[in-house]
C-alpha atoms as a PDB file:
ATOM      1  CA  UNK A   1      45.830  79.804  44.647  1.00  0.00           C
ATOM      2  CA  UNK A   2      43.376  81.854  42.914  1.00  0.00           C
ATOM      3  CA  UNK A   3      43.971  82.321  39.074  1.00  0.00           C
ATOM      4  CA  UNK A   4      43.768  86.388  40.504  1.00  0.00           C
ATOM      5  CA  UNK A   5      46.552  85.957  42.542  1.00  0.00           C
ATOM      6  CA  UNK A   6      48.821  84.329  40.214  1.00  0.00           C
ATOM      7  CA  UNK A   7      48.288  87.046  37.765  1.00  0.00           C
ATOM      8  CA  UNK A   8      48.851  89.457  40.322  1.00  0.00           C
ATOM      9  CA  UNK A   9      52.087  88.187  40.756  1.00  0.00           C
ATOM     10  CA  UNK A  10      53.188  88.072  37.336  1.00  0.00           C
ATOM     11  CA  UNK A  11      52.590  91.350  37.051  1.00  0.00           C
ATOM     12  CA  UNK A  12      54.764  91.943  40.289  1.00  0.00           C
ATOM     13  CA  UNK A  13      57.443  90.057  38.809  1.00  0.00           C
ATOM     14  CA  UNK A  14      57.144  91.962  35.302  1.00  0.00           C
ATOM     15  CA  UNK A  15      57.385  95.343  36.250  1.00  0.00           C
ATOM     16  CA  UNK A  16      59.800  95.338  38.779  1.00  0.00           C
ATOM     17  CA  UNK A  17      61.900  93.226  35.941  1.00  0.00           C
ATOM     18  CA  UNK A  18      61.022  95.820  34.049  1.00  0.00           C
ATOM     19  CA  UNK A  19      61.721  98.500  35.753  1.00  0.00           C
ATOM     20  CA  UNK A  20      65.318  97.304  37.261  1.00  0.00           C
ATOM     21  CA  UNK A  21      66.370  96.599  33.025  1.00  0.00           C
ATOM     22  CA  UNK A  22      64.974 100.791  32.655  1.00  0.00           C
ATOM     23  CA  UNK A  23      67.168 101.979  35.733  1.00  0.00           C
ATOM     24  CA  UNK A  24      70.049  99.779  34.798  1.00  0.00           C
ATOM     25  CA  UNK A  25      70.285 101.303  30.961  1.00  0.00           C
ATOM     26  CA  UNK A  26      69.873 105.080  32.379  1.00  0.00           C
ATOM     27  CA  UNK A  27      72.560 104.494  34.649  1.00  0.00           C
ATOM     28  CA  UNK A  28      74.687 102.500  31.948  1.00  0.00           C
ATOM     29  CA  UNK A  29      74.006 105.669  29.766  1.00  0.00           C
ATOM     30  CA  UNK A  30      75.255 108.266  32.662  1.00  0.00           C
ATOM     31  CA  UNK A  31      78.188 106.115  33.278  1.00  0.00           C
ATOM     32  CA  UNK A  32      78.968 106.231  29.454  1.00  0.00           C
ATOM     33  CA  UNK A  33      78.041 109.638  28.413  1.00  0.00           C
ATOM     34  CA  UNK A  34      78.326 111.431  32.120  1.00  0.00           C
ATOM     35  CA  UNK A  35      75.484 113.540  31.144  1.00  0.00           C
ATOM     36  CA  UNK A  36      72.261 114.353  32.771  1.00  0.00           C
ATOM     37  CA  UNK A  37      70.428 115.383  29.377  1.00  0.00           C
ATOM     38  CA  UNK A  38      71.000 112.166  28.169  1.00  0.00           C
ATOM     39  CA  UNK A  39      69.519 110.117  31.621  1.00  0.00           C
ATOM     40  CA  UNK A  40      66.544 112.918  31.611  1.00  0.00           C
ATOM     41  CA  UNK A  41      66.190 111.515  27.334  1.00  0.00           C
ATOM     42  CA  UNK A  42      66.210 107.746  28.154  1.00  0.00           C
ATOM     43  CA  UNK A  43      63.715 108.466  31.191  1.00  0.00           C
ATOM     44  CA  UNK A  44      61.244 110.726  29.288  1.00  0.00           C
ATOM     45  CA  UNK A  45      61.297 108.197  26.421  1.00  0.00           C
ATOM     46  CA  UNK A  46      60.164 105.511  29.499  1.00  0.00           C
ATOM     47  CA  UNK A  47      57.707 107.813  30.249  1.00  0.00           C
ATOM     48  CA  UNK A  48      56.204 108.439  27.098  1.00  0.00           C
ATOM     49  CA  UNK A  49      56.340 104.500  25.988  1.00  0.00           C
ATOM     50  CA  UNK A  50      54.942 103.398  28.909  1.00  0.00           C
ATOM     51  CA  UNK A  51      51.797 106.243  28.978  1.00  0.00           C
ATOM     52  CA  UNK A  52      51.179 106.462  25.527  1.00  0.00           C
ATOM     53  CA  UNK A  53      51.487 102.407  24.698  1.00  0.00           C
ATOM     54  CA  UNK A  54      49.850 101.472  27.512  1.00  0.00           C
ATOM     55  CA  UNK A  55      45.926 101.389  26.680  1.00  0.00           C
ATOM     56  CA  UNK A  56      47.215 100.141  22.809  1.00  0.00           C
ATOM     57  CA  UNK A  57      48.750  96.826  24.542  1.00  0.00           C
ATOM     58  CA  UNK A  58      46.103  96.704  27.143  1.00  0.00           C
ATOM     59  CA  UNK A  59      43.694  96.266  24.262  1.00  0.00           C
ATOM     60  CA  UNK A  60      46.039  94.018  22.263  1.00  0.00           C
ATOM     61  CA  UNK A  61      45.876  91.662  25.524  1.00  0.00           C
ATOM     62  CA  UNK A  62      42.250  92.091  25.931  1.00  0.00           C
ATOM     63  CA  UNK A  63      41.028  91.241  22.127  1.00  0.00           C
ATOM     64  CA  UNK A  64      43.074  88.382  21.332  1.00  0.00           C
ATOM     65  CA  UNK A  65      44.118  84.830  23.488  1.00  0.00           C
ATOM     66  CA  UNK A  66      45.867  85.700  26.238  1.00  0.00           C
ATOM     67  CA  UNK A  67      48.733  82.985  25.990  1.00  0.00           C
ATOM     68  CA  UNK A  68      49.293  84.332  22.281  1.00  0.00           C
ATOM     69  CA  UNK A  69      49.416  87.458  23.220  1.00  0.00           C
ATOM     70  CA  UNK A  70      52.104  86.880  26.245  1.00  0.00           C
ATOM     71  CA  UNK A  71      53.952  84.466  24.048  1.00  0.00           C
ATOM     72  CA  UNK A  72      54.062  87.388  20.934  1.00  0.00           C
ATOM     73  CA  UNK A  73      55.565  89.834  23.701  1.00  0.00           C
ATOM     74  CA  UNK A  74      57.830  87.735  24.611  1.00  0.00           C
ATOM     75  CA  UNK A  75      58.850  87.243  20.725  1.00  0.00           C
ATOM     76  CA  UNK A  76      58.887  90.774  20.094  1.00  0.00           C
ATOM     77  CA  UNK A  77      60.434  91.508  23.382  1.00  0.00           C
ATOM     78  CA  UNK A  78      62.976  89.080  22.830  1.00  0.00           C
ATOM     79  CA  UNK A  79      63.984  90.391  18.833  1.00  0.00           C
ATOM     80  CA  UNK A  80      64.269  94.138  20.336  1.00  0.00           C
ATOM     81  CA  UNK A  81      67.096  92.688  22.958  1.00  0.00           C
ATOM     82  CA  UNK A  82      68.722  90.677  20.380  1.00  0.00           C
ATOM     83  CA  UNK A  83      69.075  93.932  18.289  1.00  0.00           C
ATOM     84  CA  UNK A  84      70.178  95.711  21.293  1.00  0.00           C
ATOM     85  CA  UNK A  85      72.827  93.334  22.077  1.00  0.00           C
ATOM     86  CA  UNK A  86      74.094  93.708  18.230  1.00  0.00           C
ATOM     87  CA  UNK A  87      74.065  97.387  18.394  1.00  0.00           C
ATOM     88  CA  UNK A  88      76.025  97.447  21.327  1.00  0.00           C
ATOM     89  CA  UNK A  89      78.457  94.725  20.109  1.00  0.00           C
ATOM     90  CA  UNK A  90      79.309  96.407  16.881  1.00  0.00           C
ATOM     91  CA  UNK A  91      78.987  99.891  17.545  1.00  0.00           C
ATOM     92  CA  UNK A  92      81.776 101.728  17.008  1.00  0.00           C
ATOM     93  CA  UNK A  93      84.695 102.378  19.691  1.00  0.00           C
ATOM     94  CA  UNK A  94      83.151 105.550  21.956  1.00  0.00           C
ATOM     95  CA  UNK A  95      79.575 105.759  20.030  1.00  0.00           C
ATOM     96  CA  UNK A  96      77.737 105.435  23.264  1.00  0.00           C
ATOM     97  CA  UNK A  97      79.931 108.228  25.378  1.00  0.00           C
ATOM     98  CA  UNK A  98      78.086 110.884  23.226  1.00  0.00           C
ATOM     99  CA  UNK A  99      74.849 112.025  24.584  1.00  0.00           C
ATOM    100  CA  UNK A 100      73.786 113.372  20.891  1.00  0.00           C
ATOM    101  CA  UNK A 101      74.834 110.732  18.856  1.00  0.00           C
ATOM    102  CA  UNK A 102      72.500 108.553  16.922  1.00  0.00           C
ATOM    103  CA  UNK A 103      73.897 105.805  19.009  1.00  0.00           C
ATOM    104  CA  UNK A 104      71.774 106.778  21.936  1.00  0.00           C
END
């Protein structure tokens, strides 16, 4: 297969990965909060991220070696879920069920 197509496919794999994790956390967030502000907050914040990061990490990939650049997202990636998972595992009871809390 043809080094095109197997890229092509990564990137397949990626952003529907990625954008199943984004739909899962704004529905997470409407469960917990029931609030439609707070969906609209965690999609426009997708939104910007994704349009105004997007040429910045383009160039990232583009200037450097592409295996250390996949393997430094993956890093990075990797330390931003593992703070996730501790904010969610010692937040405090109910911090997530309001839409303007610092929590969210």
């Amino acid at each position: 297969m043809p080094p095109f197509y197997k890229i092509l496919a990564n990137n397949l794999i990626a952003n529907v990965t990625n954008f199943t994790v984004w739909f899962a956390i704004t529905f997470w967030v409407f469960l917990e909060t029931q609030s439609v502000f707070a969906t609209g907050m965690i999609a426009g914040v997708y939104l910007v991220f994704t349009a105004g990061f997007g040429f910045w990490f383009g160039s990232i990939v583009d200037h450097n070696a592409k295996k250390l650049a996949m393997l430094g997202s993956s890093v990075v990636s990797g330390g931003f879920y593992a703070i996730s998972l501790l904010l969610v595992l010692l937040e405090p009871e109910g911090a997530f069920t309001d839409p303007y809390g610092p929590y969210l």
